[in-house]
C-alpha atoms as a PDB file:
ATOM      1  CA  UNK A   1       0.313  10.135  32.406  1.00  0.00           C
ATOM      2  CA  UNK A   2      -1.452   9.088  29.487  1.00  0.00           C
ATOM      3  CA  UNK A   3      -4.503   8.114  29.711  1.00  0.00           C
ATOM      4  CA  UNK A   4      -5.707   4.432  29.290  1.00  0.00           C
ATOM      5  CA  UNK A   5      -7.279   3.490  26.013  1.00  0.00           C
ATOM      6  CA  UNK A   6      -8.211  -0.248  26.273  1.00  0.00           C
ATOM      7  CA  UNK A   7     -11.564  -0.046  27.871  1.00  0.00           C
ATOM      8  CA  UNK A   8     -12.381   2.689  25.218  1.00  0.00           C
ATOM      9  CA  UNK A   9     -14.522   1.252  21.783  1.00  0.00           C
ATOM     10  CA  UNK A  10     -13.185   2.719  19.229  1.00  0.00           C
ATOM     11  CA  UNK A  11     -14.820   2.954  15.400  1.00  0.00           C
ATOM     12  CA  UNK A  12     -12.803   3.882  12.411  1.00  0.00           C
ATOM     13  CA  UNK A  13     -14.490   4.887   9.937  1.00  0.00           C
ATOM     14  CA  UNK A  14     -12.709   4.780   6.533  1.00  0.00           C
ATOM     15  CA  UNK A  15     -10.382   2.099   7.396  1.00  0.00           C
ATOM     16  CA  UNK A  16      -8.154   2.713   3.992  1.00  0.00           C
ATOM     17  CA  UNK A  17      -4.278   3.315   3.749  1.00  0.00           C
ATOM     18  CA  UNK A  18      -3.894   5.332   6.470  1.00  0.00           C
ATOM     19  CA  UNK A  19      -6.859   4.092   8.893  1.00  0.00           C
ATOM     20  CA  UNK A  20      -4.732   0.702   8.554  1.00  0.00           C
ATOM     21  CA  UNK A  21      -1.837   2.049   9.137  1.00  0.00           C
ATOM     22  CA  UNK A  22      -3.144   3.130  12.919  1.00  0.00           C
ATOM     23  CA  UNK A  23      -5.255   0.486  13.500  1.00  0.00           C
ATOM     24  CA  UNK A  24      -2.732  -2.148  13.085  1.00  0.00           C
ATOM     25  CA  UNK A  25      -0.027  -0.173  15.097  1.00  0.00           C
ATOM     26  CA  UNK A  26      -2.728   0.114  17.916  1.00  0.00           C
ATOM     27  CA  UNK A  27      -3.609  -3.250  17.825  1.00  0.00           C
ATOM     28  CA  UNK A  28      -0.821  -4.658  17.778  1.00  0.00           C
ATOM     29  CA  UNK A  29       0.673  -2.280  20.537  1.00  0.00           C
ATOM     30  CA  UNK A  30      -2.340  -3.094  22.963  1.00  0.00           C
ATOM     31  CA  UNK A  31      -3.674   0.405  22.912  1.00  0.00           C
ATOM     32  CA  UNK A  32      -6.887  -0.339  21.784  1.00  0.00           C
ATOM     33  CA  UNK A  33      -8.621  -4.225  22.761  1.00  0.00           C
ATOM     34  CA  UNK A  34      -9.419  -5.756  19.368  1.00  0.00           C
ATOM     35  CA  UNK A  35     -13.276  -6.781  20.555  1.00  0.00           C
ATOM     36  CA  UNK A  36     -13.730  -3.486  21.251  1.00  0.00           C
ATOM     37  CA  UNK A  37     -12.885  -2.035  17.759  1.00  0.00           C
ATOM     38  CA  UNK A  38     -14.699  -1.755  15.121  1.00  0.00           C
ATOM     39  CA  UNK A  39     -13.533  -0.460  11.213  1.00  0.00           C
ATOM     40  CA  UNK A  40     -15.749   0.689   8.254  1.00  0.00           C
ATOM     41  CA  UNK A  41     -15.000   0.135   4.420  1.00  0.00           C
ATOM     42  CA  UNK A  42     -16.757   1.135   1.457  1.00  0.00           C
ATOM     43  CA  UNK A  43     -16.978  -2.981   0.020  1.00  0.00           C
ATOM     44  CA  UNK A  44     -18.262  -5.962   1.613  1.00  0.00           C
ATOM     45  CA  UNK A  45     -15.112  -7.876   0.088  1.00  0.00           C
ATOM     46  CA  UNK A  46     -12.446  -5.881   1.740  1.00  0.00           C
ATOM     47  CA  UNK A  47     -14.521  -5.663   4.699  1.00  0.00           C
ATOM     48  CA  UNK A  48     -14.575  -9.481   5.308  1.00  0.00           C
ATOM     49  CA  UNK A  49     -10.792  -9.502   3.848  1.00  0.00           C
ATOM     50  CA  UNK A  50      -9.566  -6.892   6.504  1.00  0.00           C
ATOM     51  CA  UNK A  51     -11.351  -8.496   9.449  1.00  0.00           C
ATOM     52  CA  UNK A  52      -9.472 -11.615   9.167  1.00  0.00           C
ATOM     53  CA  UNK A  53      -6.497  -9.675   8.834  1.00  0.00           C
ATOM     54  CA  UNK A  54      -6.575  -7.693  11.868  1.00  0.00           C
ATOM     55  CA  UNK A  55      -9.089  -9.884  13.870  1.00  0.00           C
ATOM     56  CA  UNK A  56     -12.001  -7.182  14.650  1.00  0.00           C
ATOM     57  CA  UNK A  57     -15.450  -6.469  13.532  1.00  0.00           C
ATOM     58  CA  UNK A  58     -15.283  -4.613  10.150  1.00  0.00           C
ATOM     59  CA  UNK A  59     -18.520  -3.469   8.192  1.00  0.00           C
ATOM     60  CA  UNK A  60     -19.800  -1.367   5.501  1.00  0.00           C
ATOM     61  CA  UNK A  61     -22.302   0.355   7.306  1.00  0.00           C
ATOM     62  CA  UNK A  62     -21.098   3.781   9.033  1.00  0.00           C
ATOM     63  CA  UNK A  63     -24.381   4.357  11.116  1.00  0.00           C
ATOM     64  CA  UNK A  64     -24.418   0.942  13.362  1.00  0.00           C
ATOM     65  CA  UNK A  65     -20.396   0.999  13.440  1.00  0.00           C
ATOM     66  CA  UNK A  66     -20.695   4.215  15.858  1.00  0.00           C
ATOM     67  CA  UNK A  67     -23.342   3.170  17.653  1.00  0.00           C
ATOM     68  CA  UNK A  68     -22.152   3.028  21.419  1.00  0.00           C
ATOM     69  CA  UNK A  69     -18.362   4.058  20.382  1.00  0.00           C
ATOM     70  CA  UNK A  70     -16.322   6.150  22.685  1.00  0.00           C
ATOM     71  CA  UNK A  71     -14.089   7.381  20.145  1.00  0.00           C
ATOM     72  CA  UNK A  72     -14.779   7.655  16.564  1.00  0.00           C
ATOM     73  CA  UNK A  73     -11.632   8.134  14.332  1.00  0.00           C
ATOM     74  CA  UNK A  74     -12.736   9.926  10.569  1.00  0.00           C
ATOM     75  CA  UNK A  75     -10.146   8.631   8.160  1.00  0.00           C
ATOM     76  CA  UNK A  76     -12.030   9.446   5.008  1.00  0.00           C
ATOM     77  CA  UNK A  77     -11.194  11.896   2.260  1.00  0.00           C
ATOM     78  CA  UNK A  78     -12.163  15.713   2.988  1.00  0.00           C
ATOM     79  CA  UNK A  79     -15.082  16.106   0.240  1.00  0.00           C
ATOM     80  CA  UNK A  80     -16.903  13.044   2.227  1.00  0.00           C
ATOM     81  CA  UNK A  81     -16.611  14.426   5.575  1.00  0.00           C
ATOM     82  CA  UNK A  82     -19.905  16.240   5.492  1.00  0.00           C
ATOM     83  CA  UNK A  83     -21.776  13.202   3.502  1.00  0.00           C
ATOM     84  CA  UNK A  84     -20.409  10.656   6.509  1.00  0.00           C
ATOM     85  CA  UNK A  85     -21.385  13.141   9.497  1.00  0.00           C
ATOM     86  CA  UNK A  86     -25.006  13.731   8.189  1.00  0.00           C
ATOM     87  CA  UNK A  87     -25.209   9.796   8.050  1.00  0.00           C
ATOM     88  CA  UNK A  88     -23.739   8.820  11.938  1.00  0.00           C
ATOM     89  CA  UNK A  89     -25.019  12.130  13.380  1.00  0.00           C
ATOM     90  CA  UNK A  90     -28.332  10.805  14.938  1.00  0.00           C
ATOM     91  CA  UNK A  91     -26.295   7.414  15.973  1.00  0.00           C
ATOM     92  CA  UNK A  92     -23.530   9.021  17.434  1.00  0.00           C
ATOM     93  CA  UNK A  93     -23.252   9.138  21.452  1.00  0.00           C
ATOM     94  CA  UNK A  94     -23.294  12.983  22.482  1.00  0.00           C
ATOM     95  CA  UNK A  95     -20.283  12.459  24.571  1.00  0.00           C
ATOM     96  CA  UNK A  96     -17.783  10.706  21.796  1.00  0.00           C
ATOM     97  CA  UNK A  97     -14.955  11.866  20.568  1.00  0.00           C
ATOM     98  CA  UNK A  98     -14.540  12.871  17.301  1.00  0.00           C
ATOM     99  CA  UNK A  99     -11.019  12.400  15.451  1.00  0.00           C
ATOM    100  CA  UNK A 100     -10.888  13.822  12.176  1.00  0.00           C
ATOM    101  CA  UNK A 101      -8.254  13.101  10.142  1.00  0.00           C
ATOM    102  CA  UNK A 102      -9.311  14.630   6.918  1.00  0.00           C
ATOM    103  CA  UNK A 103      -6.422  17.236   5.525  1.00  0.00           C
ATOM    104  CA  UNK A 104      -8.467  20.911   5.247  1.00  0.00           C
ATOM    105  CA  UNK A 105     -11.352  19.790   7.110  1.00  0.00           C
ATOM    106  CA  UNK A 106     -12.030  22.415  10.293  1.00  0.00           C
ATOM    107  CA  UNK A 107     -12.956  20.962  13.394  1.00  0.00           C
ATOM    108  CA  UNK A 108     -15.860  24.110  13.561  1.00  0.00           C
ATOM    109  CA  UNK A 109     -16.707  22.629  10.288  1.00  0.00           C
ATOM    110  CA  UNK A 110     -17.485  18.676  12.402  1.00  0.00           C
ATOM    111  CA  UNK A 111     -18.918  20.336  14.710  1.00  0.00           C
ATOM    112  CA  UNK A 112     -21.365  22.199  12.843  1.00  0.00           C
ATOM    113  CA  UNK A 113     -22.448  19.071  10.278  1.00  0.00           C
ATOM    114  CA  UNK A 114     -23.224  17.387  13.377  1.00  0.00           C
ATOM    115  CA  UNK A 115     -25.242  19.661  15.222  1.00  0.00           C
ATOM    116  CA  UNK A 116     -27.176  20.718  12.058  1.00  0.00           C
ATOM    117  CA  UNK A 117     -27.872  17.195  11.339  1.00  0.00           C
ATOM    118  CA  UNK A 118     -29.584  16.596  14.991  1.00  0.00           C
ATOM    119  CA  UNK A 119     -30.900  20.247  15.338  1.00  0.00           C
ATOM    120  CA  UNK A 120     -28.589  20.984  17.746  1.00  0.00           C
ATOM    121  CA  UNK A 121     -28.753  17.753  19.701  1.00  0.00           C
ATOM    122  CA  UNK A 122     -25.354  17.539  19.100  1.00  0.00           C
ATOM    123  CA  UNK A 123     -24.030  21.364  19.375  1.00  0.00           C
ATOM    124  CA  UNK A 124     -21.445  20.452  22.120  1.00  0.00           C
ATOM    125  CA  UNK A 125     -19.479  17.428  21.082  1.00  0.00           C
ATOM    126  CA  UNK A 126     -16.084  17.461  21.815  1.00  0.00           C
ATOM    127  CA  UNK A 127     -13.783  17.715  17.959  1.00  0.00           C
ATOM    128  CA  UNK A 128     -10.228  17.140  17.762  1.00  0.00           C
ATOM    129  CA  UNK A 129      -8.281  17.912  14.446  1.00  0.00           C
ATOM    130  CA  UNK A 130      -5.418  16.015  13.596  1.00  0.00           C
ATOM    131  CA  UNK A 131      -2.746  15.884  10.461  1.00  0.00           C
ATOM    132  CA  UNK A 132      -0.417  12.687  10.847  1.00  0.00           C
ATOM    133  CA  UNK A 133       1.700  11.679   7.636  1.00  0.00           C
ATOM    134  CA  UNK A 134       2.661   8.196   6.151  1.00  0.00           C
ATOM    135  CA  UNK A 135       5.871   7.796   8.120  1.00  0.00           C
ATOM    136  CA  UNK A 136       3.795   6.446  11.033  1.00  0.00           C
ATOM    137  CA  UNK A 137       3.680   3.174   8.845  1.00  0.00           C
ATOM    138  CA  UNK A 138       7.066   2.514  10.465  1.00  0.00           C
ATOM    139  CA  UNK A 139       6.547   4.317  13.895  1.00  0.00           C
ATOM    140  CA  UNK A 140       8.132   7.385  12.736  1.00  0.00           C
ATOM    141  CA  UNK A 141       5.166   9.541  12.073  1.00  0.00           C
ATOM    142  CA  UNK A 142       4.603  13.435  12.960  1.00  0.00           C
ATOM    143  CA  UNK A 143       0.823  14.570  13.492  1.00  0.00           C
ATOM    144  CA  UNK A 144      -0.421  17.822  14.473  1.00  0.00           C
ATOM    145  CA  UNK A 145      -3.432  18.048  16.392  1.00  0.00           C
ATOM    146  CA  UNK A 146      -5.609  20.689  17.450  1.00  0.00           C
ATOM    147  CA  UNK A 147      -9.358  21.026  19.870  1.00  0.00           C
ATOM    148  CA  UNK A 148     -12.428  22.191  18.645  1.00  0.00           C
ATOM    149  CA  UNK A 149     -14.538  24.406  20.427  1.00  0.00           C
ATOM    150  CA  UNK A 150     -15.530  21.709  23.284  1.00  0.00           C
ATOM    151  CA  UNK A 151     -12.681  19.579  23.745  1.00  0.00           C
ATOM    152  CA  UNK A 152     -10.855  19.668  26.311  1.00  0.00           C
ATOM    153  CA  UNK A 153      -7.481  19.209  27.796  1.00  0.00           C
ATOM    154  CA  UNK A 154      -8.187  15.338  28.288  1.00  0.00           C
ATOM    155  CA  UNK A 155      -9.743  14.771  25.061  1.00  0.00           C
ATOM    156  CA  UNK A 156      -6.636  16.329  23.714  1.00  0.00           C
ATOM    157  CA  UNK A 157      -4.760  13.892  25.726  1.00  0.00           C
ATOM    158  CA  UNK A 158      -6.421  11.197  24.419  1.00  0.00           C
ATOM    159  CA  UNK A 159      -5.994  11.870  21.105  1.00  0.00           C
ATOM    160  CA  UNK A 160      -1.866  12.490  21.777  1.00  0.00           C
ATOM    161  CA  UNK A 161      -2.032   8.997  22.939  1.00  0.00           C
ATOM    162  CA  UNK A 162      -3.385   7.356  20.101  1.00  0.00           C
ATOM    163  CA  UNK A 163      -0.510   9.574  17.628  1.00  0.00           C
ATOM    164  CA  UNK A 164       2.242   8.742  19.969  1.00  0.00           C
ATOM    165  CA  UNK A 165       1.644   5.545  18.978  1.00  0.00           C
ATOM    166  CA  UNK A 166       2.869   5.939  15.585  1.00  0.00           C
ATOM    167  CA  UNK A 167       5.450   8.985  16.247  1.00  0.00           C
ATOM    168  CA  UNK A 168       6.183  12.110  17.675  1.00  0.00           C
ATOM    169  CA  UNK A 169       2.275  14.582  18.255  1.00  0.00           C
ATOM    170  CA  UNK A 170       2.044  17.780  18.526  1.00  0.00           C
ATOM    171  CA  UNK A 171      -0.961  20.327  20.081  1.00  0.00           C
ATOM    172  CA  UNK A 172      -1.038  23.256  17.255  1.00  0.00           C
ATOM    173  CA  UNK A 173      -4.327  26.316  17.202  1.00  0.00           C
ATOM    174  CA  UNK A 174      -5.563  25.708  14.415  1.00  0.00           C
ATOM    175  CA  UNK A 175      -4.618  28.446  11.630  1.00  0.00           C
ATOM    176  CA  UNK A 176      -1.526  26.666  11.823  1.00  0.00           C
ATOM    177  CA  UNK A 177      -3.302  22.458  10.516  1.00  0.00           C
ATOM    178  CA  UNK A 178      -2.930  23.606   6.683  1.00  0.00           C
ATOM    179  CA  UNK A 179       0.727  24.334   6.964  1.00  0.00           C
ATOM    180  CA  UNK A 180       1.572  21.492   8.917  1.00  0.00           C
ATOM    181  CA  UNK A 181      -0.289  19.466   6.137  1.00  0.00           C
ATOM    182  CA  UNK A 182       1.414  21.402   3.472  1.00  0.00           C
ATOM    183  CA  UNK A 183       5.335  20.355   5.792  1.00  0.00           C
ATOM    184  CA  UNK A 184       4.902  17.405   7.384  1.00  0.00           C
ATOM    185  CA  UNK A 185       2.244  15.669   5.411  1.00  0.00           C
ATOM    186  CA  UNK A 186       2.996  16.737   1.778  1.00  0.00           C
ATOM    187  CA  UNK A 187       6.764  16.476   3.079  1.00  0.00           C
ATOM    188  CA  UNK A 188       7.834  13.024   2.988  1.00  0.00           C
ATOM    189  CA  UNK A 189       6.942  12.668  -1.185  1.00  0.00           C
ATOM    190  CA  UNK A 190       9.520  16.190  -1.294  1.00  0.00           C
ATOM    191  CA  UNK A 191      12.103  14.050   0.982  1.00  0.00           C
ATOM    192  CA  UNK A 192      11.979  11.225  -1.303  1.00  0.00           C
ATOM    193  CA  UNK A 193      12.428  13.239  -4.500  1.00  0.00           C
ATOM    194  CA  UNK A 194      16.000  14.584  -2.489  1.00  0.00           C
ATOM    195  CA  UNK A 195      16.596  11.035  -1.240  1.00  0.00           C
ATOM    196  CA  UNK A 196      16.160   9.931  -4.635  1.00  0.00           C
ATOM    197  CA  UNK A 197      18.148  12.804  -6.708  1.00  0.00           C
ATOM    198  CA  UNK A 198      21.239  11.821  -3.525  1.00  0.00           C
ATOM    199  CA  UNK A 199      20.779   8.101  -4.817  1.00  0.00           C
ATOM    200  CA  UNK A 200      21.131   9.057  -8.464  1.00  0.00           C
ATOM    201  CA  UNK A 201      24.031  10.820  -7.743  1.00  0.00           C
ATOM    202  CA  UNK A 202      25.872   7.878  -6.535  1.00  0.00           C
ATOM    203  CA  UNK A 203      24.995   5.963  -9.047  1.00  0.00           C
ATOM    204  CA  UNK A 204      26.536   8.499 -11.400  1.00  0.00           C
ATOM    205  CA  UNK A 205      29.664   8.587  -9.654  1.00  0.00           C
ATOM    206  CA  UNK A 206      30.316   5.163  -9.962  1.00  0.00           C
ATOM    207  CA  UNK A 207      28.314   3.464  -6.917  1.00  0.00           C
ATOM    208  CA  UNK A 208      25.418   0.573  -7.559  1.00  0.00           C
ATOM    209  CA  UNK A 209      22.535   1.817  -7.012  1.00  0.00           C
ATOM    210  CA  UNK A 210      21.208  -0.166  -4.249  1.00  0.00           C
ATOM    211  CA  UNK A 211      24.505   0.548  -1.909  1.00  0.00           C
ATOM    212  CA  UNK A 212      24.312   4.486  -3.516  1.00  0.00           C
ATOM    213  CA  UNK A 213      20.340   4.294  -2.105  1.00  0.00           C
ATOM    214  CA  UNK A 214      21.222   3.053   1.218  1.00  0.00           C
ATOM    215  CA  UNK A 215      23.728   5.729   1.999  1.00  0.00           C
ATOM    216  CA  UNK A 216      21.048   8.316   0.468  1.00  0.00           C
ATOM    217  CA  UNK A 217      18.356   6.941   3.194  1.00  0.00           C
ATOM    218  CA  UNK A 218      20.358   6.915   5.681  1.00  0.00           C
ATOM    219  CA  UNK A 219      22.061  10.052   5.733  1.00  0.00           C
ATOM    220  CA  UNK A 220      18.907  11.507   5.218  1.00  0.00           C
ATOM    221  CA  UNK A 221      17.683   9.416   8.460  1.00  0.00           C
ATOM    222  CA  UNK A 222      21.051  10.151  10.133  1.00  0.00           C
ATOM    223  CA  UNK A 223      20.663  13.630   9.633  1.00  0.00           C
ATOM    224  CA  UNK A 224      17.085  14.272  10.591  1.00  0.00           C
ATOM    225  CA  UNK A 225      18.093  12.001  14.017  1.00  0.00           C
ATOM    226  CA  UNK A 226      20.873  14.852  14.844  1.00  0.00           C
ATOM    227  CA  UNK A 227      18.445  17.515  14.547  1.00  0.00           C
ATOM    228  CA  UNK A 228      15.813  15.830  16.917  1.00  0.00           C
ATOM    229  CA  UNK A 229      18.410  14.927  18.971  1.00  0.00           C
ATOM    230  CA  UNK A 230      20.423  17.867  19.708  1.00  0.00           C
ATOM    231  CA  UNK A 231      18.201  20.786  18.608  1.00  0.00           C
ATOM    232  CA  UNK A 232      20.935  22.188  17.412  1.00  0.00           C
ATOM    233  CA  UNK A 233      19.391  24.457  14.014  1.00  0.00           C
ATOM    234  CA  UNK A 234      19.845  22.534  10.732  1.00  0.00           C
ATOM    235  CA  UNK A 235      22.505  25.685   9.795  1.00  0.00           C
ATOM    236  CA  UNK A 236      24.920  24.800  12.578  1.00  0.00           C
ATOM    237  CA  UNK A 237      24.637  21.894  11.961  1.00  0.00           C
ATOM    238  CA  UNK A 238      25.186  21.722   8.235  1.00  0.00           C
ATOM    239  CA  UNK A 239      28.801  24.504   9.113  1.00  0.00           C
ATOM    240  CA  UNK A 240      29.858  21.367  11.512  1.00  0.00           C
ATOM    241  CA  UNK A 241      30.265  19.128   7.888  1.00  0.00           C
ATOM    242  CA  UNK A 242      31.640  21.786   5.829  1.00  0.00           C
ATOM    243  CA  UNK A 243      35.045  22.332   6.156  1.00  0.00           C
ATOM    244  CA  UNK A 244      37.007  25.057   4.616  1.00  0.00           C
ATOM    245  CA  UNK A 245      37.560  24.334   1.011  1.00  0.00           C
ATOM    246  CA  UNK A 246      36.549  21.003   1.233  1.00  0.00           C
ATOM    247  CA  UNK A 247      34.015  19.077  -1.167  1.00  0.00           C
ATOM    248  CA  UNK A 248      30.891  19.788   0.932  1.00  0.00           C
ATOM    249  CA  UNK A 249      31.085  23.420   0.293  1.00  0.00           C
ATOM    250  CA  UNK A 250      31.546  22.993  -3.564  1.00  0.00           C
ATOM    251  CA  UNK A 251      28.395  20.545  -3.538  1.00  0.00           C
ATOM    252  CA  UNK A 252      26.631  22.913  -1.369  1.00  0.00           C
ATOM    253  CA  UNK A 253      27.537  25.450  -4.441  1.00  0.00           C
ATOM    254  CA  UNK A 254      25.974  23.555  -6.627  1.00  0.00           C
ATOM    255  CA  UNK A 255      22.524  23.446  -4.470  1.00  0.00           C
ATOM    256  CA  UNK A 256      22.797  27.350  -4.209  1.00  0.00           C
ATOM    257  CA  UNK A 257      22.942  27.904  -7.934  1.00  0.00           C
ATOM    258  CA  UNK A 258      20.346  24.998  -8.552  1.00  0.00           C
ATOM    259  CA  UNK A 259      18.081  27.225  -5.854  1.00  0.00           C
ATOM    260  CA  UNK A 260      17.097  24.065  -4.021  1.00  0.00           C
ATOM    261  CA  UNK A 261      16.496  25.917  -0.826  1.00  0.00           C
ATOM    262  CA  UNK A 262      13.659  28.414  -2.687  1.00  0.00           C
ATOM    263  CA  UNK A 263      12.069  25.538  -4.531  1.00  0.00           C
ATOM    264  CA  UNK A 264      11.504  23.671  -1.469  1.00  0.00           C
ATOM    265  CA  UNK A 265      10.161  26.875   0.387  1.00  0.00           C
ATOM    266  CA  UNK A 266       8.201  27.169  -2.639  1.00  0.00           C
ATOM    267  CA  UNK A 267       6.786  23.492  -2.707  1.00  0.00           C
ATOM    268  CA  UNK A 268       5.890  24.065   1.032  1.00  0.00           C
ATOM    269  CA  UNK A 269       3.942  27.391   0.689  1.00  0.00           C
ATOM    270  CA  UNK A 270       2.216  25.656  -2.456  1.00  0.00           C
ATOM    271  CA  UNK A 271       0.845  22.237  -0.619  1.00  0.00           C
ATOM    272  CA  UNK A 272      -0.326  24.825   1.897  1.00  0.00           C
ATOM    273  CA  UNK A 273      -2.176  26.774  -0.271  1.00  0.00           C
ATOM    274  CA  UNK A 274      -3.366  23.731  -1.878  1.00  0.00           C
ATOM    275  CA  UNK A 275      -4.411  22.105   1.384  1.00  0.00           C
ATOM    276  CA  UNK A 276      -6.962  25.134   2.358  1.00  0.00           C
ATOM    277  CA  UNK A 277      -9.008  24.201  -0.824  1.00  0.00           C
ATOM    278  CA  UNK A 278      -9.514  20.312  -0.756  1.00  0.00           C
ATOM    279  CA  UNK A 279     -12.607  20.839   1.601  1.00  0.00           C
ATOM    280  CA  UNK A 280     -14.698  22.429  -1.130  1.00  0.00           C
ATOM    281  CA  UNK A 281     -13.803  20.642  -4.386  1.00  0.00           C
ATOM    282  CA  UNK A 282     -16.515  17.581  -5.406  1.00  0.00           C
END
């Protein structure tokens, strides 16, 4: 079962694009009692703006926002992690979890801001790492998550529940978090170049392009669906449609000889790469 989240108090600190994104789906899903949330942004103006919004407490001040929270989600950018720990480290209960969503950031690397920051008052807090990806806007995210060295199964459950909320989770080790940033978070912006290229292709065969970028989306959607669905591998499934000199096989041809299927391994392998290097960059 999972576990119950609504007597938890839960701080997010860096309540941007993405930090909104989960904060409204938990919200408005129950998971999380709004009185018992609290949200940081960097200006007083879109703090006061956002709290009306959503109906919680919202402030610009990081150190009294995770004073007495259960669960403290980092939603900031990876070259502020360290800057942010230092500042909530002494105000930070020893027992809280610690999210972090931050794409390169190491859980060993929260753990030991934190517990350099208190002089080891804070050596054994329980870290879990976690890469979602915008599609949990529309409750069809996919986040990877992985435990530091002191979390433990339950913390990991805990942090499951609050992805499931927007999508499917995952529990990774984690030499495998910069990959799945460089997939399934880099991935939707390579889907909607495809999506896009489908779309244009309508249009060039004679469609409008709003009915050519419907059928795009939502083969693309269709698609994906089969593969969760079935399990069935993506090559099966892609023989099933192409019938023996019919026109998939001379469009698939054309993807071949365009070496779609090496640029995309290529664009994958490359976000990865990239994603390993964010942490240290100013």
């Amino acid at each position: 079962m999972s576990p119950k989240l609504s007597d938890k108090k839960l701080t997010v600190l860096g309540a941007g694009k993405l930090g909104g994104i989960l904060l409204r789906a938990y919200l408005k899903q129950g998971l999380f009692v709004s009185n018992r949330v609290i949200a940081t942004v960097k200006h007083a103006e879109r703090a006061a703006a956002l709290a009306k919004e959503l109906g919680i407490a919202v402030t610009t001040d990081n150190r009294e926002a995770v004073k007495g929270a259960d669960i403290v989600l980092l939603t900031i950018k990876p070259q502020t992690v360290a800057e942010v720990l230092q500042e909530i480290a002494l105000e930070i209960g020893a027992d809280t979890l610690v999210v972090c969503v931050a794409a390169s950031v190491p859980a060993g690397f929260v753990e030991q801001q934190l517990a350099a920051a208190t002089s080891g008052r804070r050596d054994e807090m329980p870290v879990v790492r976690a890469m979602p990806n915008t599609p949990a806007a529309v409750h069809c995210g996919m986040t990877a998550i992985c435990g530091g060295t002191h979390a433990s199964a339950h913390h990991l459950d805990i942090a499951r529940t609050m992805f499931d909320a927007v999508g499917r989770t995952i529990v990774l080790d984690e030499k495998h978090m910069d990959a799945v940033t460089g997939l399934s978070a880099s991935g939707p912006a390579f889907a909607y170049i495809i999506l896009e290229s489908l779309a244009e292709g309508g249009v060039k065969v004679g469609l409008p392009r709003d009915v050519a970028t419907l059928l795009a989306a939502q083969t693309m959607k269709g698609a994906a669906s089969v593969v969760l669905e079935t399990g069935d591998h993506p090559a099966l499934l892609k023989d099933a449609v192409t019938t023996p000199a019919g026109c998939t096989i001379d469009g698939i041809l054309e993807l071949e000889e365009g070496k779609l299927r090496v640029t995309l391994i290529k664009a994958v392998v490359k976000a990865t790469s990239r994603a390993g290097e964010l942490l240290f960059e100013k």
